[in-house]
Protein backbone atom coordinates (compact mmCIF):
# COMPACT_ATOMS: atom_id res chain seq x y z
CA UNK A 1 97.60 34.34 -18.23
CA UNK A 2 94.95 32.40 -15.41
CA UNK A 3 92.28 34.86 -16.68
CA UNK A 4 92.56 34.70 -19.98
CA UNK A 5 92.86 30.55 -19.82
CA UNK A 6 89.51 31.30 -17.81
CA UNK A 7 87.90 33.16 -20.75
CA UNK A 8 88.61 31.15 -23.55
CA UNK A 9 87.19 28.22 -21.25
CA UNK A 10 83.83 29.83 -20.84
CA UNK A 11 83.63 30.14 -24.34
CA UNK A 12 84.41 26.94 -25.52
CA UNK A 13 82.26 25.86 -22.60
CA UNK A 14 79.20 26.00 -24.87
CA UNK A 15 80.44 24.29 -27.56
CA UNK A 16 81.90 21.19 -25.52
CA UNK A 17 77.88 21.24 -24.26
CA UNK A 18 76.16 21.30 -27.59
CA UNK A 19 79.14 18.70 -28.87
CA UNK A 20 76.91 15.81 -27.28
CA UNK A 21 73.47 17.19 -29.07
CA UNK A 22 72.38 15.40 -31.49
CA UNK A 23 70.50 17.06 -34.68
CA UNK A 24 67.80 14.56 -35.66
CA UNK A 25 65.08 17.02 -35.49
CA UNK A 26 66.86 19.31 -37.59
CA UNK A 27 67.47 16.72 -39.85
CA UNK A 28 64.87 13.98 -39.80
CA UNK A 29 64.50 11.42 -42.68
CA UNK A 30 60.50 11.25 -42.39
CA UNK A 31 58.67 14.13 -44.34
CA UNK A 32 56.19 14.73 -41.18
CA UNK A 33 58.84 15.35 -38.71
CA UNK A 34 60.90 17.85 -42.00
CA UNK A 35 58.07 19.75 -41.71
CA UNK A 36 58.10 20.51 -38.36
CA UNK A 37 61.31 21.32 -38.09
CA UNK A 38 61.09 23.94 -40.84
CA UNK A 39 58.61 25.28 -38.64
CA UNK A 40 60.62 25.54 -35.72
CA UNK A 41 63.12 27.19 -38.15
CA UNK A 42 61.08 29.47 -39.34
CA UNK A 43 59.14 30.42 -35.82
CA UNK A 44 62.57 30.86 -34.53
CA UNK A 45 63.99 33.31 -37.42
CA UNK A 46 60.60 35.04 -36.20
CA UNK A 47 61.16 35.73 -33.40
CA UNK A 48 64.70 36.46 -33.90
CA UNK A 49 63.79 39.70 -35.53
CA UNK A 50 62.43 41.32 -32.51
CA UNK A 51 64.71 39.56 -30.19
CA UNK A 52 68.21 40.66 -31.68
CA UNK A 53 67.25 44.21 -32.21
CA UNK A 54 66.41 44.47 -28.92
CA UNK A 55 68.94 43.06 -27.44
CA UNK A 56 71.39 45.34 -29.41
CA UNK A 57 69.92 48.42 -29.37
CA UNK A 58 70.05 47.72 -25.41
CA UNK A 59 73.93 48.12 -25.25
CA UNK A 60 73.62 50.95 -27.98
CA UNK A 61 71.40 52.67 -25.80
CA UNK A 62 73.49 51.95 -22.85
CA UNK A 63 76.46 53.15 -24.15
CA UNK A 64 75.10 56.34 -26.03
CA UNK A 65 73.69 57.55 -23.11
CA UNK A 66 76.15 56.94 -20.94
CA UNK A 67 76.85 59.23 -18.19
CA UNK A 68 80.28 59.08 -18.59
CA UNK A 69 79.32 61.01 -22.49
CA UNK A 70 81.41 64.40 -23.44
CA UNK A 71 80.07 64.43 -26.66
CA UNK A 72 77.70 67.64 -26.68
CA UNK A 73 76.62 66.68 -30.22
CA UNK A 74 74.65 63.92 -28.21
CA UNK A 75 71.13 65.39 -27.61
CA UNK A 76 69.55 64.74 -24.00
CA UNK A 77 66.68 65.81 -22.54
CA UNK A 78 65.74 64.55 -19.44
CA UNK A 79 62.16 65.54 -20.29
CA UNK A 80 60.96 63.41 -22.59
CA UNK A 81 58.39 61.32 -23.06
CA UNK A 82 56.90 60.19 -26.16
CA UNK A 83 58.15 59.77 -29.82
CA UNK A 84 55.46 58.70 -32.32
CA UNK A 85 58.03 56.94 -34.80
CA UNK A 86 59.67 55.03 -31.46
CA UNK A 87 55.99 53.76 -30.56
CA UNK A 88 54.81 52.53 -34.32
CA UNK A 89 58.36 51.18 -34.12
CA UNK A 90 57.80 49.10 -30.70
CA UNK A 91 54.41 48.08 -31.02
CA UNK A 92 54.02 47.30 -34.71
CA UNK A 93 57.12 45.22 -35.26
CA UNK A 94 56.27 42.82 -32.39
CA UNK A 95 52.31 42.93 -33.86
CA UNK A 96 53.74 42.03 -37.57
CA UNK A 97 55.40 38.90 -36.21
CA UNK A 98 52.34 38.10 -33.72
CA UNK A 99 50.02 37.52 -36.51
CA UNK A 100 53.11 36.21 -38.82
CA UNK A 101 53.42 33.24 -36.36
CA UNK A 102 50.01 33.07 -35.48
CA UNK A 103 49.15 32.14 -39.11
CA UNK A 104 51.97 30.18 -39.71
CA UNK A 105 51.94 27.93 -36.76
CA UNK A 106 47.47 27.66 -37.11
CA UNK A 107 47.95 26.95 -40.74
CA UNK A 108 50.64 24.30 -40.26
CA UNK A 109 49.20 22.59 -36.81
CA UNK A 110 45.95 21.84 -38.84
CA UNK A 111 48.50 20.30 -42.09
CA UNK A 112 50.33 18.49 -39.34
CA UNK A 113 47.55 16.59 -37.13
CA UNK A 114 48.78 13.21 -36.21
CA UNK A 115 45.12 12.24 -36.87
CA UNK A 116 45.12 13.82 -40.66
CA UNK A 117 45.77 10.55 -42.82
CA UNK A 118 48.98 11.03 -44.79
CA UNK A 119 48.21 13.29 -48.23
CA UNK A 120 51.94 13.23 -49.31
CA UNK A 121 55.37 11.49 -49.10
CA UNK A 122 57.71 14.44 -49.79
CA UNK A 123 57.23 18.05 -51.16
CA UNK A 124 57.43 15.88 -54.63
CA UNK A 125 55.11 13.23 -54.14
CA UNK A 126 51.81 12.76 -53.14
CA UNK A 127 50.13 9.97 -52.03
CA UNK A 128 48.23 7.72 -54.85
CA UNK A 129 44.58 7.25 -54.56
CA UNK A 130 45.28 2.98 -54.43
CA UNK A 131 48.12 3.30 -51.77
CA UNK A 132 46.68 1.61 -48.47
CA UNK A 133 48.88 2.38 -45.37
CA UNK A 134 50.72 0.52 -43.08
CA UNK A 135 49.12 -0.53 -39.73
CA UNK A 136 50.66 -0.98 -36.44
CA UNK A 137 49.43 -1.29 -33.34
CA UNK A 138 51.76 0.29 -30.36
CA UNK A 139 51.52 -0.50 -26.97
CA UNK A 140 53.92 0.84 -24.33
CA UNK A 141 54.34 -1.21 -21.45
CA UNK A 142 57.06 -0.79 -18.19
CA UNK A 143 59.84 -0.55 -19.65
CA UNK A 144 59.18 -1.83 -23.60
CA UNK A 145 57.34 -1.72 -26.32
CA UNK A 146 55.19 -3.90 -27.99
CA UNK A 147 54.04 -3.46 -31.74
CA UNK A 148 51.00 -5.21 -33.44
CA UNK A 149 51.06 -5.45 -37.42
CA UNK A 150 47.51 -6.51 -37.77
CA UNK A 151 47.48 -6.88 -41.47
CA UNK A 152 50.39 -8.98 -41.40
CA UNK A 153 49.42 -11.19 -38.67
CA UNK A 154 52.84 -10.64 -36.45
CA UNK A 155 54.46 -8.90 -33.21
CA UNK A 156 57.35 -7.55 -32.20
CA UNK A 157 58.68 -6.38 -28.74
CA UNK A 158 61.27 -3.40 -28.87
CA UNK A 159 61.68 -3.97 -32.81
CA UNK A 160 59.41 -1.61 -35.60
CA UNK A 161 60.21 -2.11 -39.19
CA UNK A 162 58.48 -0.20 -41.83
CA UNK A 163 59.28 0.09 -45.61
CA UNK A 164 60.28 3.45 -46.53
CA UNK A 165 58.00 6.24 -49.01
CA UNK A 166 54.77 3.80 -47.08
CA UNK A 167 52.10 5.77 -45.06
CA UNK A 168 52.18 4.34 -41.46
CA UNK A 169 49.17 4.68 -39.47
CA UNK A 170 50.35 3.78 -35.58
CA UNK A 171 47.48 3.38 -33.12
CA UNK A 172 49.02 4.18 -29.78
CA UNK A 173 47.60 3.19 -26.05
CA UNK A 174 49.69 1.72 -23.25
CA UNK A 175 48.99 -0.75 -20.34
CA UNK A 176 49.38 1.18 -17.14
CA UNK A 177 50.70 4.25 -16.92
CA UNK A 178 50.91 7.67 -19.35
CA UNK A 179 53.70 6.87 -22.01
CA UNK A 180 55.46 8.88 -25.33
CA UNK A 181 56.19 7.09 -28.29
CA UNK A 182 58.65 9.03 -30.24
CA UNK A 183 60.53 8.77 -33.12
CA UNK A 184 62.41 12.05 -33.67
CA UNK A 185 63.66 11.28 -37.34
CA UNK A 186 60.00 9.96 -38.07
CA UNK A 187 57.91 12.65 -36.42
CA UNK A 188 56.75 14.54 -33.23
CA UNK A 189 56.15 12.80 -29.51
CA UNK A 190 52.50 11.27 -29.43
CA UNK A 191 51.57 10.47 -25.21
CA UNK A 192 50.14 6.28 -25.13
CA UNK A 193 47.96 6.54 -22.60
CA UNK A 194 45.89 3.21 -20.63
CA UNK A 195 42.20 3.03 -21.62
CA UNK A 196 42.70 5.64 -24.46
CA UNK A 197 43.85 5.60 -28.09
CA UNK A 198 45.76 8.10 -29.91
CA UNK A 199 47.28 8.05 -33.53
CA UNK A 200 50.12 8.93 -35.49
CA UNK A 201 50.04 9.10 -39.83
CA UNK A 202 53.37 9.12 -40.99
CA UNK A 203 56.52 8.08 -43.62
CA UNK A 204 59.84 7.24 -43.28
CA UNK A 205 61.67 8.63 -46.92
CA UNK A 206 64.98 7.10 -46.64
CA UNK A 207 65.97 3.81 -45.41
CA UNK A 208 67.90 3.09 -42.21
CA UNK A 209 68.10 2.49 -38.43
CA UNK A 210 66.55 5.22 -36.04
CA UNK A 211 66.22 5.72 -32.40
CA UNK A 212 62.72 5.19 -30.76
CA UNK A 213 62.03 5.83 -27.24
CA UNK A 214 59.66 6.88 -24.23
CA UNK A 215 59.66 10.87 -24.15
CA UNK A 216 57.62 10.66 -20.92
CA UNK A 217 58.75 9.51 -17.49
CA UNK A 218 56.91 6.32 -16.62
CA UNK A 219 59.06 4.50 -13.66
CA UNK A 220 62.22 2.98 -12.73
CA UNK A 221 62.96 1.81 -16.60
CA UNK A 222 61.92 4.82 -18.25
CA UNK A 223 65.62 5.70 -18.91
CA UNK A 224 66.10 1.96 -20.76
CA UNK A 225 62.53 1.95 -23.11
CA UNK A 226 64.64 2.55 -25.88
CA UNK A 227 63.92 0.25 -29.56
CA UNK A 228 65.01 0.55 -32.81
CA UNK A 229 63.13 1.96 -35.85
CA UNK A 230 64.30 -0.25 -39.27
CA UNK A 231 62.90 1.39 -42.67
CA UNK A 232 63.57 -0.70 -45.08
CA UNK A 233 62.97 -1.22 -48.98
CA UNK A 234 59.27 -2.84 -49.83
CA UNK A 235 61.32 -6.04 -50.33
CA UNK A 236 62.87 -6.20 -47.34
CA UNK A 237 59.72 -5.84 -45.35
CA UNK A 238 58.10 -8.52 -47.07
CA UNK A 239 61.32 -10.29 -46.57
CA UNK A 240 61.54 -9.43 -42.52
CA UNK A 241 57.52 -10.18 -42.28
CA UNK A 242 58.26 -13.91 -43.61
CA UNK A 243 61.41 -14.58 -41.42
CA UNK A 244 59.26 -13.69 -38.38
CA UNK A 245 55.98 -15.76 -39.31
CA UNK A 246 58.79 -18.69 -39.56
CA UNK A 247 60.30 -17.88 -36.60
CA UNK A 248 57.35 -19.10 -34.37
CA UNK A 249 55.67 -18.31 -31.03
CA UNK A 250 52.32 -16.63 -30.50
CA UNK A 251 51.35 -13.99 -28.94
CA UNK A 252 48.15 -14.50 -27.42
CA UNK A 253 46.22 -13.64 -23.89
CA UNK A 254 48.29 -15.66 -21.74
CA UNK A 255 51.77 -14.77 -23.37
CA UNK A 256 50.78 -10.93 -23.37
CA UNK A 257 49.82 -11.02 -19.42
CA UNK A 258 53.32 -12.76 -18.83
CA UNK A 259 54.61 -10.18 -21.02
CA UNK A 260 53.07 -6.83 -19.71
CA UNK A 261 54.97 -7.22 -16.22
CA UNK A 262 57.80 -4.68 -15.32
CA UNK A 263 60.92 -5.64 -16.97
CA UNK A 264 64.28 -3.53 -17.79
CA UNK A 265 66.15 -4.01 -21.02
CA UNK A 266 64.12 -6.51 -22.53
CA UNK A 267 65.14 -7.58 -25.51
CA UNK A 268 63.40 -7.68 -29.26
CA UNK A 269 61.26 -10.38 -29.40
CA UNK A 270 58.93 -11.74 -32.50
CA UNK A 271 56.04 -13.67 -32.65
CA UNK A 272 54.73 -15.21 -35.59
CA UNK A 273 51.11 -14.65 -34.67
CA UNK A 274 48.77 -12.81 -32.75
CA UNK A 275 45.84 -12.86 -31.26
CA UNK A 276 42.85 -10.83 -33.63
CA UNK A 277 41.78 -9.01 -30.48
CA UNK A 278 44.57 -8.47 -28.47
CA UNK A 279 44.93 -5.30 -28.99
CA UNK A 280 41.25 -4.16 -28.66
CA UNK A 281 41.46 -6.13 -25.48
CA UNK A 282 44.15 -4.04 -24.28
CA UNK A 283 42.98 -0.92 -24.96
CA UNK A 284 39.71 -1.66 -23.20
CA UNK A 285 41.64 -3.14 -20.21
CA UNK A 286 39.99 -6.95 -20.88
CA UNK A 287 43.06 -8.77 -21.43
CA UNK A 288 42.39 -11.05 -17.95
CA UNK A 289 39.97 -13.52 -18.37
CA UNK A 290 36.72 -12.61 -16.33
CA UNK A 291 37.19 -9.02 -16.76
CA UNK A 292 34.68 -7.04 -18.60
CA UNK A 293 36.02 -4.68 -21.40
CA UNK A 294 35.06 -1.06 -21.18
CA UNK A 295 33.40 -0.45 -24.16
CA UNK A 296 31.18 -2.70 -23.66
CA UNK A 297 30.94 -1.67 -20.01
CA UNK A 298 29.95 1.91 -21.39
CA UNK A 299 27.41 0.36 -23.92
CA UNK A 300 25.82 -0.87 -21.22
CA UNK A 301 25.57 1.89 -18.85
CA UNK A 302 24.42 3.77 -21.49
CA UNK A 303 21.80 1.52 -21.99
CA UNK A 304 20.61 1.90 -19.05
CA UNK A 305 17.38 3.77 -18.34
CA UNK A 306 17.29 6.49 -15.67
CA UNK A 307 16.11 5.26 -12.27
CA UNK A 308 16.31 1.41 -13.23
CA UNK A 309 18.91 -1.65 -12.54
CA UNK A 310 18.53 -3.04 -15.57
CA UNK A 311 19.25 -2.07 -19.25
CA UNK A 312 17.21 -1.93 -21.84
CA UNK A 313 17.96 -5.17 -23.86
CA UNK A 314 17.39 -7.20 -20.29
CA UNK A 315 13.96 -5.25 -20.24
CA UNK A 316 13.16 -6.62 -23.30
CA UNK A 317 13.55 -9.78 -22.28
């Protein structure tokens, strides 16, 4: 009675683990992150061909051959070696799916580059030639996030709204250390990283409220840089831009320095305007006053002829 209490525990074991999984990427709601999780599907059903064949014909083998066998019908011959059907069998199946998934996952990477502007909403509907996409500007900072919408002249801490069927374009850097902004339902991980700028094309298809969060240990308050992802109908963005340009505050130099130190559980914040270059001033690690920014510290340097002190403009001079 103990032992089989014991066995139908270990099974149900499994299923009381994968009870507090949660299948988002499986079954996203932005047509980016659909498509790569038919391609996890389909790399998986892939490589599924070679793995449960082998793993069957394992016990087959195992118990065909055992050496417990009285059946003489069972042919054994402890000589041999080769079989040219076995080895076209072995190597060529494993080959097929090699260059199956080596296609499939070249083809679709290149279709799927967070840098690739947006060329569709759904299978159904492509993007129109007049359709200009959304802009925000993400920073990650310990332990929140910070989002600039530079067309629309407002900021939010811990709070992204976007209307749905809209291409985003996020531009992604952080203030100290290496960061992931992530949106499972909306598409893969993309790392923020201090000093550096990477991007994310996008579209949310069906209005709602999604997770977003840090998929990359940055400190104590990594476990807490959670916000919320809103898409929303064209109307209520316009709607949600207005209430926070009426809301007041600014977010400028000063504000932003306050801002950037460590906090835990911060919560959303909006600001009804923002400074033009606040976020170029970030990324280039300018923010304080007195500090020089480093693109221009690199236009300088290389500006600078071999040998000599002085650049070329102060030459000139």
């Amino acid at each position: 009675m103990a032992t089989s209490l014991a066995r139908r525990g270990l099974l149900t074991l499994p299923a009381l683990l994968l009870a507090g999984c949660n299948t988002v990427v499986m079954k996203p709601s932005g047509d980016i992150a659909a498509q790569q999780g038919h391609l996890i599907f389909v790399s998986t059903m892939l490589m599924l061909l070679i793995i449960v064949p082998v793993i069957v014909l394992t016990f087959w083998f195992a118990w065909r051959y055992r050496h417990s066998q009285t059946d003489t019908s069972v042919p054994y011959d402890p000589e041999w070696d080769h079989s040219t059907m076995l080895e076209l069998v072995i190597w060529g199946a494993p080959l097929l799916i090699i260059i199956a998934l080596g296609l499939l996952t070249w083809i679709t990477t290149h279709t799927l580059d967070p840098y690739r502007p947006l060329e569709r909403i759904d299978a159904q509907h492509p993007v129109a030639a007049d359709v200009k996409p959304l802009t925000v500007e993400v920073v990650a900072l310990d332990w929140k996030w910070l989002f600039i919408y530079p067309d629309q002249g407002v900021a939010t801490v811990n709070e992204l709204v976007a209307p749905a069927n809209t291409p985003i374009r996020f531009k992604i850097t952080a203030s100290t250390v290496m960061n992931s902004f992530y949106i499972p339902a909306l598409a893969g991980q993309i790392y923020a990283m201090p000093g550096m700028e990477t991007q994310l094309n996008a579209v949310i298809n069906k209005e709602g409220d999604y997770e977003g969060f840090s998929a990359n240990y940055s400190g104590a308050g990594f476990s807490d840089m959670h916000f919320t992802f809103h898409g929303v109908s064209n109307e209520g963005f316009d709607k949600w831009v207005q209430e926070t340009r009426a809301g007041g505050g600014a977010l400028d130099r000063p504000v932003y320095l306050d801002l950037e130190q460590p906090s835990i559980n911060s919560p959303v914040r909006r600001f009804a305007t923002v400074d033009r270059d606040l976020y170029h001033a970030i990324l280039n690690r300018c923010v304080a006053a007195g500090s020089a920014c480093m693109d221009q510290t690199m236009m300088t340097d290389v500006n600078v002829k071999p040998g000599r002190g002085t650049s070329s403009t102060e030459q000139a001079q």
